[in-house]
Structures are given as structure tokens and as C-alpha cells.
Protein backbone atom coordinates (compact mmCIF):
# COMPACT_ATOMS: atom_id res chain seq x y z
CA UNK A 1 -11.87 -8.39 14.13
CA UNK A 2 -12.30 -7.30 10.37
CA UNK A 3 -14.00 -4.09 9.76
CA UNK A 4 -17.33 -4.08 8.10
CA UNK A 5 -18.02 -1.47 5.46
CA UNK A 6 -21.57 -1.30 5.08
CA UNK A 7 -21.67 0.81 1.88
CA UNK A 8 -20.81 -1.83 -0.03
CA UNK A 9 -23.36 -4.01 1.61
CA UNK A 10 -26.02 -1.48 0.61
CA UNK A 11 -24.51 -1.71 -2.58
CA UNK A 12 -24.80 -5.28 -3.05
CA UNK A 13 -28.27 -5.74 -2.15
CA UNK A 14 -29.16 -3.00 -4.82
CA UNK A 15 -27.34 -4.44 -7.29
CA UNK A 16 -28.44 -7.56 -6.73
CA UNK A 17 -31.63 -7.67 -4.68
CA UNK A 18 -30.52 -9.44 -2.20
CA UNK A 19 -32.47 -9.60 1.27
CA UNK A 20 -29.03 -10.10 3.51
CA UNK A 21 -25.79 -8.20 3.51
CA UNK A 22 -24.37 -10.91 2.97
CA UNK A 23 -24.49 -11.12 -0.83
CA UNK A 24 -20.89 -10.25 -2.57
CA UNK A 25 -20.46 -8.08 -5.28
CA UNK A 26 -17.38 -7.55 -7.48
CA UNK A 27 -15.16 -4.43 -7.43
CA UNK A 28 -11.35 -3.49 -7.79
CA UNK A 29 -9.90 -0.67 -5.69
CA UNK A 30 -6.48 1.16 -5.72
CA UNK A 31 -4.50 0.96 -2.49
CA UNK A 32 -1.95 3.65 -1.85
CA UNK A 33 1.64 3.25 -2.22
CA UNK A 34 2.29 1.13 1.18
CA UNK A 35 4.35 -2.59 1.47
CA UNK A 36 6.03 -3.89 -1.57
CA UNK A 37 4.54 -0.62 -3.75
CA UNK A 38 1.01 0.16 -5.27
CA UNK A 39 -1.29 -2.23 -5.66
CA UNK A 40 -4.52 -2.54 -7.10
CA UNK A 41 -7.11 -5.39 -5.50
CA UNK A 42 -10.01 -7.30 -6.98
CA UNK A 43 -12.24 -8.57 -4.18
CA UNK A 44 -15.39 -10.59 -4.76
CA UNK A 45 -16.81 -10.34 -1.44
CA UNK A 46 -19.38 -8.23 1.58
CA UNK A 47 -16.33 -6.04 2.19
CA UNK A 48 -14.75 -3.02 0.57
CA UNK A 49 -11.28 -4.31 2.50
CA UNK A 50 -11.09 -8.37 2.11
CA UNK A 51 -12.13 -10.75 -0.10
CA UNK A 52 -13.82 -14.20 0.76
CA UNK A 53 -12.09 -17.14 0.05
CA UNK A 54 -14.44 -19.67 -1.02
CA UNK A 55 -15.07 -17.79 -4.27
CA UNK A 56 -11.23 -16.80 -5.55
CA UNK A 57 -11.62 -19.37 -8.11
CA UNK A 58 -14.91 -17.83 -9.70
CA UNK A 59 -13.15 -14.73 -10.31
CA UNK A 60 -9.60 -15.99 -10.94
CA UNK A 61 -9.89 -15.27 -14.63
CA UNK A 62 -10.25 -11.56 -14.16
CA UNK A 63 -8.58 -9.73 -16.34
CA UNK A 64 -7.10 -5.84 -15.55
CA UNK A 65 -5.58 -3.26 -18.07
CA UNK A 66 -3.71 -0.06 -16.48
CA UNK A 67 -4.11 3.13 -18.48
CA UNK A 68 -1.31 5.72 -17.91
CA UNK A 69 -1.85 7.47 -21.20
CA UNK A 70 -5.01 8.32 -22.93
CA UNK A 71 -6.00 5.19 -25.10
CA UNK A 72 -2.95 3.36 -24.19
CA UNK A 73 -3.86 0.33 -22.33
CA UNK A 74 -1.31 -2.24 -20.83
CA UNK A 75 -2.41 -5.57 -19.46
CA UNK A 76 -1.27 -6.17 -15.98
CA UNK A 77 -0.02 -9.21 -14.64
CA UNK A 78 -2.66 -10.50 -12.12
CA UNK A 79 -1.44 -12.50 -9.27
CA UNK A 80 -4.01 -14.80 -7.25
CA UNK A 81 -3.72 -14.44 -3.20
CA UNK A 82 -5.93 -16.25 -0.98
CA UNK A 83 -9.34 -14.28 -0.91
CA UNK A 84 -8.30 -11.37 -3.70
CA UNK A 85 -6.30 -10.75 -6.92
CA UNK A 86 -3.69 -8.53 -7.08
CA UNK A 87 -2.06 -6.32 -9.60
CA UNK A 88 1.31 -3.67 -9.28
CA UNK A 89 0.03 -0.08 -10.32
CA UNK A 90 2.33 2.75 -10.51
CA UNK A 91 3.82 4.40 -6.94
CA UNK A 92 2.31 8.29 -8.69
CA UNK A 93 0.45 9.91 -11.11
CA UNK A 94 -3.15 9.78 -12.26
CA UNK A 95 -4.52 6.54 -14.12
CA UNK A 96 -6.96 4.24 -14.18
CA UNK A 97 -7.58 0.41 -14.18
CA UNK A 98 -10.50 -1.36 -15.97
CA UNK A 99 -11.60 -5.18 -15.67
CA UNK A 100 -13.80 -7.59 -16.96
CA UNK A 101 -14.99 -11.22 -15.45
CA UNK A 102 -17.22 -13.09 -16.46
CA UNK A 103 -18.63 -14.74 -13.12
CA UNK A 104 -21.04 -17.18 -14.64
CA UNK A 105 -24.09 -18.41 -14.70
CA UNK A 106 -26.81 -18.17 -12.01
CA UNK A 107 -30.41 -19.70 -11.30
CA UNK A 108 -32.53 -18.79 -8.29
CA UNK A 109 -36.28 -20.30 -7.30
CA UNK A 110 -39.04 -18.68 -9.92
CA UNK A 111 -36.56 -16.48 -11.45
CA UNK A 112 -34.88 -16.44 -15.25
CA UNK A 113 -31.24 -17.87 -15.19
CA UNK A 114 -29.26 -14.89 -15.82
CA UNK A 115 -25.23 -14.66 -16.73
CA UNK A 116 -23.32 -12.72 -14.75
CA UNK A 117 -20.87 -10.04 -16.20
CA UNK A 118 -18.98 -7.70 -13.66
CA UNK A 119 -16.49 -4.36 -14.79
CA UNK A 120 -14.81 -2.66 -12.41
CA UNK A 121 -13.30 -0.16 -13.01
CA UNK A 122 -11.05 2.52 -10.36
CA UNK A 123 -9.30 6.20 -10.93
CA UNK A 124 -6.13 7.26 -8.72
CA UNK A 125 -3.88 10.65 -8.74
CA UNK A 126 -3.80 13.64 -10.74
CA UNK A 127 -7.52 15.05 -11.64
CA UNK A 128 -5.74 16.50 -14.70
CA UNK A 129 -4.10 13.61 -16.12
CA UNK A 130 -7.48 11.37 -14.64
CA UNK A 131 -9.63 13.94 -17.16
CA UNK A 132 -7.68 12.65 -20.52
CA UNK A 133 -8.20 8.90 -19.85
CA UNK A 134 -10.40 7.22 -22.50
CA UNK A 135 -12.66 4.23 -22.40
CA UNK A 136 -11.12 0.45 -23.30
CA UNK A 137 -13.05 -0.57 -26.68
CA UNK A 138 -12.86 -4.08 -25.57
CA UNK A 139 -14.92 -3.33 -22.89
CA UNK A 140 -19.01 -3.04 -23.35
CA UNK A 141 -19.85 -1.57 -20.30
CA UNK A 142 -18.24 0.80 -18.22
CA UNK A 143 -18.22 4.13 -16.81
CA UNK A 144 -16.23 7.27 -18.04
CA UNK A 145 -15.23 9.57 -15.70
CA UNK A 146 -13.78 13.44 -15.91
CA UNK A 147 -12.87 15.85 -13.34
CA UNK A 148 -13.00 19.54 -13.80
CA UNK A 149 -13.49 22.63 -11.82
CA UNK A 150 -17.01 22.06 -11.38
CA UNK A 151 -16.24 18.52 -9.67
CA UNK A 152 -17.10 15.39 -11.76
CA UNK A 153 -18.91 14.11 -14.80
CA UNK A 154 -19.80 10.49 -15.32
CA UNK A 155 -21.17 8.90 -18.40
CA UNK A 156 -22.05 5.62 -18.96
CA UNK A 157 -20.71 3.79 -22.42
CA UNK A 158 -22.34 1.19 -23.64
CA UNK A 159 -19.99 -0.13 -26.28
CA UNK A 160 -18.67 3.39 -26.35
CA UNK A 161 -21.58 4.84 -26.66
CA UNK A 162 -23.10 7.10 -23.86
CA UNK A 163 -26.46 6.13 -22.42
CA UNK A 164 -29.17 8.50 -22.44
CA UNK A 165 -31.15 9.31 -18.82
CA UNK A 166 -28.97 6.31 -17.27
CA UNK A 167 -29.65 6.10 -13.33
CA UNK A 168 -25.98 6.11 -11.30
CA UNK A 169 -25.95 5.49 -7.60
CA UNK A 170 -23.10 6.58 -5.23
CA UNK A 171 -22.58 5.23 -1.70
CA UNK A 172 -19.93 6.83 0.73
CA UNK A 173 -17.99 4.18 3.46
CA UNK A 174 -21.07 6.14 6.50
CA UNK A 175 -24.42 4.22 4.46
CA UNK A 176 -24.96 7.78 2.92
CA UNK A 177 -25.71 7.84 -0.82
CA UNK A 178 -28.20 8.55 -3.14
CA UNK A 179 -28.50 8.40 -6.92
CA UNK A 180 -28.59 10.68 -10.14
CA UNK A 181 -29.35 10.53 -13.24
CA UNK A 182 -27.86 11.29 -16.99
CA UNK A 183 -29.19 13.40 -19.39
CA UNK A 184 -30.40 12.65 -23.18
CA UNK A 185 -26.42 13.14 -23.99
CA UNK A 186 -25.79 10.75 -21.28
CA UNK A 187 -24.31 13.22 -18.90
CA UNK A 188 -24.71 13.59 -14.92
CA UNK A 189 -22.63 15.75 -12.80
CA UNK A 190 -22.07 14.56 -9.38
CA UNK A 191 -19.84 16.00 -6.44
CA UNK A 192 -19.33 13.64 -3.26
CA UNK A 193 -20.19 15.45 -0.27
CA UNK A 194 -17.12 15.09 1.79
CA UNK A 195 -13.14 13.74 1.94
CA UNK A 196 -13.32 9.72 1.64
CA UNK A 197 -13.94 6.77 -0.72
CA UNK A 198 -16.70 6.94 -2.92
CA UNK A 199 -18.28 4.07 -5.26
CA UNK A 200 -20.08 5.09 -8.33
CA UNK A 201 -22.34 2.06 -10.22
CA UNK A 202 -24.99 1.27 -12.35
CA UNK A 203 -26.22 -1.79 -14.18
CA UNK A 204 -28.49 -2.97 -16.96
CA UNK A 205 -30.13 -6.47 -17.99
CA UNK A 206 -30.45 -7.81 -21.89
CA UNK A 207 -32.52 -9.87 -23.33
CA UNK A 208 -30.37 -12.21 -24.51
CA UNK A 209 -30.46 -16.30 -24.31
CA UNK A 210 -27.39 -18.23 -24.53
CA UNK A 211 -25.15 -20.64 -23.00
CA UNK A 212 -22.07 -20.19 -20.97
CA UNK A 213 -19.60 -23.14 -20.40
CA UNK A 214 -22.15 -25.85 -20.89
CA UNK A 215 -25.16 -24.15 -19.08
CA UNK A 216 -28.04 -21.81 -20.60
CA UNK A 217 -29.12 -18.35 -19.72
CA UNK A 218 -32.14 -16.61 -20.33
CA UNK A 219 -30.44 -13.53 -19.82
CA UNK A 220 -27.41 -11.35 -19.22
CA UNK A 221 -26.91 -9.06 -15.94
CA UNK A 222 -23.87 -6.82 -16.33
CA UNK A 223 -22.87 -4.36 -13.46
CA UNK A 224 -20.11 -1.91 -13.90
CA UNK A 225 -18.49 0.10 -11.27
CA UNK A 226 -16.33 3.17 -10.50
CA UNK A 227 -14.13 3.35 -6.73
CA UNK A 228 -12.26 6.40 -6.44
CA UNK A 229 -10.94 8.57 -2.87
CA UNK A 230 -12.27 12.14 -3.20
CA UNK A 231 -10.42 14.18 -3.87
CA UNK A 232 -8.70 12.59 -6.32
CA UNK A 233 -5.57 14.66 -6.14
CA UNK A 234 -5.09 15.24 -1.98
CA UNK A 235 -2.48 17.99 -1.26
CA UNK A 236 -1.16 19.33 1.47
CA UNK A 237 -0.34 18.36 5.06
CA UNK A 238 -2.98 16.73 7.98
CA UNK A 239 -1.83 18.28 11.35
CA UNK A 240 -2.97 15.12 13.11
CA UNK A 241 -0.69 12.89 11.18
CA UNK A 242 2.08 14.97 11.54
CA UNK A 243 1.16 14.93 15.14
CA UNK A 244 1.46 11.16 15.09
CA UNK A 245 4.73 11.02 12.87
CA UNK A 246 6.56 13.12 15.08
CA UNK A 247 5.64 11.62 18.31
CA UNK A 248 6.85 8.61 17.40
CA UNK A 249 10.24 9.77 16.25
CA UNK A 250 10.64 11.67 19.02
CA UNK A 251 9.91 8.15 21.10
CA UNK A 252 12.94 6.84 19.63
CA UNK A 253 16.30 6.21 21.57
CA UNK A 254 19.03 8.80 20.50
CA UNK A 255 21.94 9.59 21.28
CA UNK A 256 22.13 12.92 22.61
CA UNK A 257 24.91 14.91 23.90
CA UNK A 258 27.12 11.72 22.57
CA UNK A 259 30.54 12.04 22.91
CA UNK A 260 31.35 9.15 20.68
CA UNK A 261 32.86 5.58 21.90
CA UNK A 262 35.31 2.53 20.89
CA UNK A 263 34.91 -1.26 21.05
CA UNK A 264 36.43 -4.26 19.92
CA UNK A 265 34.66 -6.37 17.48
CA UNK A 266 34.03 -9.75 16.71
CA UNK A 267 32.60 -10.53 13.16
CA UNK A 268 31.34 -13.29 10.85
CA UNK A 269 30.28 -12.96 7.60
CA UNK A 270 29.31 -15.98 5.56
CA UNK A 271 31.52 -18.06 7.32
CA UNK A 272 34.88 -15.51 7.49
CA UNK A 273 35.82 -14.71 10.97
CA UNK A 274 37.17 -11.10 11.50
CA UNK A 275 38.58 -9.22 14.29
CA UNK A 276 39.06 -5.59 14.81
CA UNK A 277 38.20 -2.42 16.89
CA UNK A 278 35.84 0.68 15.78
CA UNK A 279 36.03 4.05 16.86
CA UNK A 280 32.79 6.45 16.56
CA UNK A 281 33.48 10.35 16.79
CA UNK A 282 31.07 12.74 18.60
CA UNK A 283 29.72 13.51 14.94
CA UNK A 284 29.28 9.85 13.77
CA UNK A 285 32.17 9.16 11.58
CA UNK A 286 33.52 5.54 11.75
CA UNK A 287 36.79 4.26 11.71
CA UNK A 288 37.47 0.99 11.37
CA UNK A 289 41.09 -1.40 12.02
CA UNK A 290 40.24 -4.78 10.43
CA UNK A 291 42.12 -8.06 9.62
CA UNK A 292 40.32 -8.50 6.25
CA UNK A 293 39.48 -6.42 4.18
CA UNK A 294 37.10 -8.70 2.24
CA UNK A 295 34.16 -8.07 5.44
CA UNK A 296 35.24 -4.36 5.57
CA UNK A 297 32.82 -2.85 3.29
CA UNK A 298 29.53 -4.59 4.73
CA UNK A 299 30.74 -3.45 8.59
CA UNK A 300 31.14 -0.33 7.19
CA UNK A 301 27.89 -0.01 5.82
CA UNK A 302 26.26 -1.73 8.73
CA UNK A 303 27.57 0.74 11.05
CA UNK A 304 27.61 3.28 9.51
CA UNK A 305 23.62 3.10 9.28
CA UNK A 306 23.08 2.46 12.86
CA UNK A 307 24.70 5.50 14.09
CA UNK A 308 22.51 7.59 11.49
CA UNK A 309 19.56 6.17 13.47
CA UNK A 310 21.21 6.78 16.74
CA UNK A 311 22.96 9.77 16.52
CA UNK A 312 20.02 12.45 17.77
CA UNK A 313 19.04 15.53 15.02
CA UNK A 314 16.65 18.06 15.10
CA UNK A 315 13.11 16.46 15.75
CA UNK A 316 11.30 16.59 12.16
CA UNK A 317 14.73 16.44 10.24
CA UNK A 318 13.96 13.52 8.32
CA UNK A 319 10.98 14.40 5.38
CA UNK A 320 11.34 17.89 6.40
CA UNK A 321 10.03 19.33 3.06
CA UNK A 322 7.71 16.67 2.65
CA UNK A 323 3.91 17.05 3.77
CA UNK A 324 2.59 14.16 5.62
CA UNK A 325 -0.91 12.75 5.77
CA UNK A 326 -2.65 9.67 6.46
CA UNK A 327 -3.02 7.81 3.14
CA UNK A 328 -6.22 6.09 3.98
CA UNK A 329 -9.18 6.30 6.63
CA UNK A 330 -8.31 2.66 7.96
CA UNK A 331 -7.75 2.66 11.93
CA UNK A 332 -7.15 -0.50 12.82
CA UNK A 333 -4.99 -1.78 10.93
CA UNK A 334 -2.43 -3.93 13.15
CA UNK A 335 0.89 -2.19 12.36
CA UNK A 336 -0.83 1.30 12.87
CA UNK A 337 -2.33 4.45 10.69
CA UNK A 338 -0.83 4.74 7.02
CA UNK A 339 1.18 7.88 6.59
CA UNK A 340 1.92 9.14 3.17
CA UNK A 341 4.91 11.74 2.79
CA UNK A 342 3.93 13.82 -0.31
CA UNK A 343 6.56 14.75 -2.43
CA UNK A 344 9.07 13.26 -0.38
CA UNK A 345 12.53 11.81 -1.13
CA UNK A 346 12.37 8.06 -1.45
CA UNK A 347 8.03 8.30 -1.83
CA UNK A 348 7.86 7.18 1.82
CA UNK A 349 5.01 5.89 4.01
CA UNK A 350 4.65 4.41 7.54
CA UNK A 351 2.97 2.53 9.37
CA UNK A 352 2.83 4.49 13.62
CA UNK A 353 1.35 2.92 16.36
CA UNK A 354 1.21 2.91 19.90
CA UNK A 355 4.25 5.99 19.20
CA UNK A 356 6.64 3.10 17.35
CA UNK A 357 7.42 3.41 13.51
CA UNK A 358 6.67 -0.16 12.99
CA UNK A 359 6.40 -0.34 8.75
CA UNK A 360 8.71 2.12 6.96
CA UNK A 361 8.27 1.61 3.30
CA UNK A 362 10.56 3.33 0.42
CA UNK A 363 10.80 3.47 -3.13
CA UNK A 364 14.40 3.20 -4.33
CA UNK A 365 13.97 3.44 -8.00
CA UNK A 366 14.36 0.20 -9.34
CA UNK A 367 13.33 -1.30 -5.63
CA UNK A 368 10.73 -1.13 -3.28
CA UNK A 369 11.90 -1.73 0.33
CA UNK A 370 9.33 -2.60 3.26
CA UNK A 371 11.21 -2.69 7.06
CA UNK A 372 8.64 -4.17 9.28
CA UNK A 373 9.25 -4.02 13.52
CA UNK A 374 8.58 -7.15 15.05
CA UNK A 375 9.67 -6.38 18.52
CA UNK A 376 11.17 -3.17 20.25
CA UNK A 377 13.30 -2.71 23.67
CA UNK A 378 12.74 0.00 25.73
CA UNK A 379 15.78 2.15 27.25
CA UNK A 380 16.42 3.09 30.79
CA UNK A 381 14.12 6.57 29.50
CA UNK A 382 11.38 4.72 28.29
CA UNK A 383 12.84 4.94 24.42
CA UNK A 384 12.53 2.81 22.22
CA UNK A 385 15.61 0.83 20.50
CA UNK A 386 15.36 -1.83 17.48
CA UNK A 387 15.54 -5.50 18.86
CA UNK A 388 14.18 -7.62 15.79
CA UNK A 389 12.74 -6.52 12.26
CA UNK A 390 12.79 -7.73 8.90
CA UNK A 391 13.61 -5.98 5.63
CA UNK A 392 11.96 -6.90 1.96
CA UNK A 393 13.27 -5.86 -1.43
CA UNK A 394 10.96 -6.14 -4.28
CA UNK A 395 11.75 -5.71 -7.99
CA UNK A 396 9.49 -2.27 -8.36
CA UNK A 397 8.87 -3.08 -12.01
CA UNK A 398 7.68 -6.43 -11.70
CA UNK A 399 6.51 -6.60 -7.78
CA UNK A 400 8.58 -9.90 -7.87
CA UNK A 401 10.09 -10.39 -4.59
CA UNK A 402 13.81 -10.33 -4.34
CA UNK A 403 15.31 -11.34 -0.98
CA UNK A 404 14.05 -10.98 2.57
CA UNK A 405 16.42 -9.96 5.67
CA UNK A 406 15.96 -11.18 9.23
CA UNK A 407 17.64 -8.49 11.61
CA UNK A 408 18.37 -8.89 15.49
CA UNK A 409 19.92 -5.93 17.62
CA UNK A 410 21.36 -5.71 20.75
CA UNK A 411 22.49 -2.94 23.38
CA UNK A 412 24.07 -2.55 26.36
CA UNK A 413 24.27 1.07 28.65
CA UNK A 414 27.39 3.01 29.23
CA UNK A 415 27.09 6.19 31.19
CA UNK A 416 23.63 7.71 29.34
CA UNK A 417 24.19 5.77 25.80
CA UNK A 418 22.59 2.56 24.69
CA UNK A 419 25.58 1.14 22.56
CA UNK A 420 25.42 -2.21 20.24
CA UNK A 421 26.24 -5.14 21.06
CA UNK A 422 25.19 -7.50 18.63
CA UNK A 423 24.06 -6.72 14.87
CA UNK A 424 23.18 -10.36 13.15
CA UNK A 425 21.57 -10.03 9.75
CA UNK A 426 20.29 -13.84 7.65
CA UNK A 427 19.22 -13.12 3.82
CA UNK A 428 17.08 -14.71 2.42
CA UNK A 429 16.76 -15.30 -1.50
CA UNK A 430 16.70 -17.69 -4.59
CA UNK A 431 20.28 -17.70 -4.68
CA UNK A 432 19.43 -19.15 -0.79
CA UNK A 433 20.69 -17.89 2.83
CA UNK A 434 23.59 -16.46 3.96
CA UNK A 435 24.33 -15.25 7.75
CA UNK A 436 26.27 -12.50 8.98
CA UNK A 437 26.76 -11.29 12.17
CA UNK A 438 28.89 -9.09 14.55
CA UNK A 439 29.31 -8.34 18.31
CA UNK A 440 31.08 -5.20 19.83
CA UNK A 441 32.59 -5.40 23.19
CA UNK A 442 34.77 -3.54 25.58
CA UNK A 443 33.34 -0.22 25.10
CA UNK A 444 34.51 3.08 26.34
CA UNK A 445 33.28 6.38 26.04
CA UNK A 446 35.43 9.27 24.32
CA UNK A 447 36.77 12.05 25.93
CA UNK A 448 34.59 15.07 25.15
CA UNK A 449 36.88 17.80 23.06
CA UNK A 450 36.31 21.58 23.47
């Protein structure tokens, strides 16, 4: 079942008058760095979280800048999903993006035909770098934000110039909001109340007649809008995420006390059959006797990452300088709580639930790489070890989506180890599929050394 946020119902029926939450209102919003990178979304809907389908095409013209730099603004490359649009936003720092649609126009019983103008606008990241931002000239209406010590300012520009006395409204994701107003200079000071997302909005009506796409107006409606998370800059680590991140690592099958193992293996990669036997030390190192050389370096590789996810460490080893908190306030989300490792190596996030790391997301530089769980098996300890999962590689410039793999693992018990058996990875890209695949047998357990 979707969540309802009712803030943004409350907001609708102000900003529109309507009588039913139902009405739909236009807004963008900055996700945090999660699958495939940072995104920013452009819903037209009742909900602050999904968009409604039956209207994508009203608002498929939308356009969105991203400002990184004061008064340097950079178009971004909109990209139509089924019920919202979507745009790739930097994984850090503070900036902001600013849109414009124009929705159309509108005629209800025994009122004026109006046209319908929407700007949202949203801020992410550093308060500091968040303060310098300027407003987009092209844009008539839209609100100017900046962050200081004493919380925030907001101003309202009308064609870049502030609006004197103009009446904001805020409303928090619990109903609770209120408004405030500007001063002569156009000026109000406003500090949300609490931790959470927060939107900011105000509108204004002219009196001007015209016609849009072949149908008249009497007058214009334009709403604006600011979405933000307070604070804008979070720092520092939430115990209760932690909590969660280490319980599920510790819920992971390891290998402790492991006194390292051989097997024969049986490989195919992309057609080439290989033979050959491994040996894994105590420590994790991996030998390898092969026929061909030419599938060497990918068993390598392949094994050598499974025993770095096998071989046990210290629990909270991996991000160990890196605080972790939950990166939004969503629950129920069906691959678990959003964690956000701050400052860490690869700008990591998960996804925990039910104490399995089901999403682990990374950025690579040039690459963002998602590894969704799609099923787990459980070890004689109640442990859990990889059975299927997939891993995605997208271009982290561009968002475009480079090739998808399709994993399956296998394991077998000898003595208190869960060893492989099978390791079969299919890739997926333009360039088409390829299949490769091994299976370890015969296994046998080292002789511990003193």
C-alpha cells in the first residue's frame, strides 16, 4: 500500500481550493544518493512520493536547470518514467534545481478560465554553498532561499524582484504548518520546527487575458514552490541506524575460525571450457592451477571477491570511519530503511531489512553500481548466504544504463564452513549477453598451521 502524505494534500487544497485531497499539485523534490545515483523527481500528483499516471503527459514538457555555482545554470536532461520525470543531480554538495511548466489551461462552473503556471523549485547539501545560489532570470516566479546562523530567509522574486509583505506557507510531512509573512523589503525569516521535509509556497493571480495553444484565459495562476529536508546539511551519526547496519552484517554467514580449503573446478566462460583446482589459505589468498590462461583473470577476480565477503573481520570493519544514518524518513519501503554512510569511501548507501543488506549502492567515480538481493539461503546457524542478486552499472555522468548482471550462488557444508559450489554470472548489455559460470567440487579442508 502507498503511503499518503497529507501535507501535500493540505497543500493542494490551499493552493488550489479544492474541497477533496484529491486535487494534484506540482512539485520537484531531491532524493538522496540511493539506486543508479541522485536523482531529482517531478511529480504532478496527491503525493509527496509518486506521481499519477494519467497526467505524465501534461507535465512532460517540464523543463529543470541544476545550479552548482552561483548564477551558473545547466539544463538537465529530463527523462519521462511512468507517473514522474526524472533528472541525475550530483551524488554531494549543496545546489539547487529550478523548473518551469506550463500546465495549461483550466475552466471550472461560474469561475474565470485561468492558465496554469507551476515552478518548483528544491535545495540539497551544504547550507554554505546553498546561501550563494542566485535566482534563474528566465524564471518569473520563484522563491530565493538563504541559510545562515539564524536559520533561513526566504524572499519571493517576482521577475527578480522581491515582493513586499508576500504571505509564504510551510507544511511539515505530520499536517503541521502555518504561514508567515515578508516584510516591505520582501524578507521573512522562518525556522522549521523539527528534523524532516519541509515545503515552502506561495502563489499569486494576474490579470491577464490571453490564449494558450488554441484556448483563451481570463487569467494567469502561477504557484511556485520550495522542498528542502531540514537541516539542510545533516552531520553526524543516528545510533538507531547504526544499530540496524550492524545487525545485519553481523547476520551474515562468515567464515570464522577458517582454516582455508581446496577444490577442483569446472568453468565456462563465454563458451571456453576450463579445468583446474583452487587452493584458499586460512587468510584468503587464492591460488589458482588452470588450463587457460585466457579465463584466469575473471576466476581470479570472481573468487577472489567471494572470500572477501566470506572470510569473517571485525564486526563494523567495513565504513568504519564513516557515520551512518538513515537518508530519509521512508519506512516502508520494500527493500528496507535507506542508510547513508557520510563521508564514506565509495559514497555508500543501503537498503536493511528484516537484518539482510538487500540494496548496496556505490559510487565508483565514473560508475554508479546498485547490487540488489533477490533471494537469500540461510546456513545451518541461521546466517544468511547470497543465493541470487543482480548487479547494475550506470554511466554516473549521464545516468545512462550500462549493463546489468544476473548472479546465482551456491554452497555446500564441510565441517562448520559453507563453501561454493556454483558461481554463474549472465551480462547483460547493448553489446548483448554473455554467460559465465563455474562449479567447485571435491572440497577438503586445510590442515590448520601453528
Amino acid at each position: 500500500m502507498r503511503r499518503f502524505h497529507p501535507w501535500l494534500a493540505a497543500l493542494l487544497m490551499i493552493l488550489t481550493g479544492a474541497a477533496s485531497a484529491q486535487a494534484h499539485f506540482l512539485f520537484v523534490r531531491i532524493l538522496p544518493a540511493a539506486e543508479g545515483g541522485r536523482f531529482s523527481e517531478v511529480y504532478f500528483s496527491d503525493q509527496a512520493d509518486a506521481g499519477d499516471p494519467r497526467f505524465i503527459d501534461k507535465i512532460a514538457s517540464t523543463q529543470l536547470w541544476l545550479q552548482t555555482e552561483p548564477g551558473k545554470f545547466t539544463p538537465l536532461k529530463v527523462h519521462q518514467a511512468a507517473d514522474r520525470l526524472r533528472a541525475l543531480v550530483p551524488s554531494s554538495g549543496g545546489f539547487a534545481v529550478v523548473g518551469k511548466c506550463t500546465y495549461g489551461v483550466l475552466a471550472r462552473a461560474k469561475q474565470p478560465a485561468f492558465l496554469l503556471r507551476h515552478y518548483p523549485k528544491a535545495v540539497a547539501g551544504d547550507s554554505a554553498a546553498i546561501a550563494t545560489l542566485q535566482p534563474k532570470g528566465e524564471i518569473p516566479f520563484e522563491i530565493q532561499i538563504r541559510p545562515d546562523s539564524a536559520g533561513l530567509e526566504f524572499t519571493a522574486l517576482r521577475k527578480g524582484k522581491p515582493l513586499p509583505n508576500a504571505v509564504f506557507h510551510w507544511v511539515a510531512v505530520d499536517l503541521k504548518g502555518a504561514s508567515f509573512k515578508a516584510d516591505e523589503q520582501g524578507k521573512a525569516r522562518w525556522t522549521p520546527p523539527a528534523p524532516g521535509a519541509f515545503a515552502v509556497y506561495t502563489g499569486q493571480t494576474l490579470a491577464e487575458a490571453g490564449a494558450h495553444q488554441g484556448a483563451k484565459y481570463d487569467e494567469i495562476r502561477e504557484f511556485t514552490t520550495l522542498a528542502f529536508t531540514w537541516p539542510l546539511d545533516a552531520k553526524g551519526a543516528d545510533p538507531e541506524a547504526a544499530a540496524l547496519f550492524q545487525e545485519a552484517m553481523a547476520a551474515r554467514a562468515a567464515w570464522k575460525g577458517f582454516p582455508g580449503f581446496s577444490a577442483d573446478i569446472a568453468a565456462r566462460v563465454d563458451g571456453r571450457p576450463w579445468k583446474g583446482t583452487v587452493t584458499i589459505s586460512a587468510k584468503g589468498t587464492v591460488e589458482l592451477t588452470m588450463e587457460d590462461e585466457a579465463v584466469t583473470p575473471w576466476i581470479q577476480e570472481q573468487l577472489d571477491s567471494l572470500v572477501m565477503h566470506r572470510i569473517a573481520r571485525p564486526q563494523g570493519t567495513q565504513e568504519k570511519a564513516a557515520p551512518v544514518r538513515f537518508a530519509d524518513a521512508d519506512r516502508d519501503h520494500p527493500l528496507g530503511r535507506l542508510l547513508l554512510f557520510e563521508g564514506g569511501k565509495f559514497a555508500s548507501s543501503y537498503r536493511v531489512k528484516d537484518k539482510q543488506l538487500l540494496v548496496v549502492n556505490r559510487h565508483l567515480g565514473k560508475v554508479n553500481m546498485t547490487i540488489t538481493v533477490l533471494d537469500n539461503d540461510k546456513n545451518k546457524e541461521g546466517q544468511f548466504l547470497p543465493r541470487s542478486y543482480t548487479v547494475q552499472y550506470w554511466d554516473a555522468a549521464t545516468g545512462q544504463l550500462q549493463r546489468t548482471e544476473t548472479i546465482q550462488d551456491r554452497w555446500t557444508r564441510v565441517g562448520a564452513w559453507d563453501l561454493p559450489t556454483l558461481h554463474q554470472v549472465v551480462t547483460s548489455s547493448s553489446a548483448g549477453q554473455s554467460m559465465k559460470m563455474m562449479n567447485l567440487s571435491w572440497h577438503e579442508l586445510l590442515k590448520a598451521t601453528k
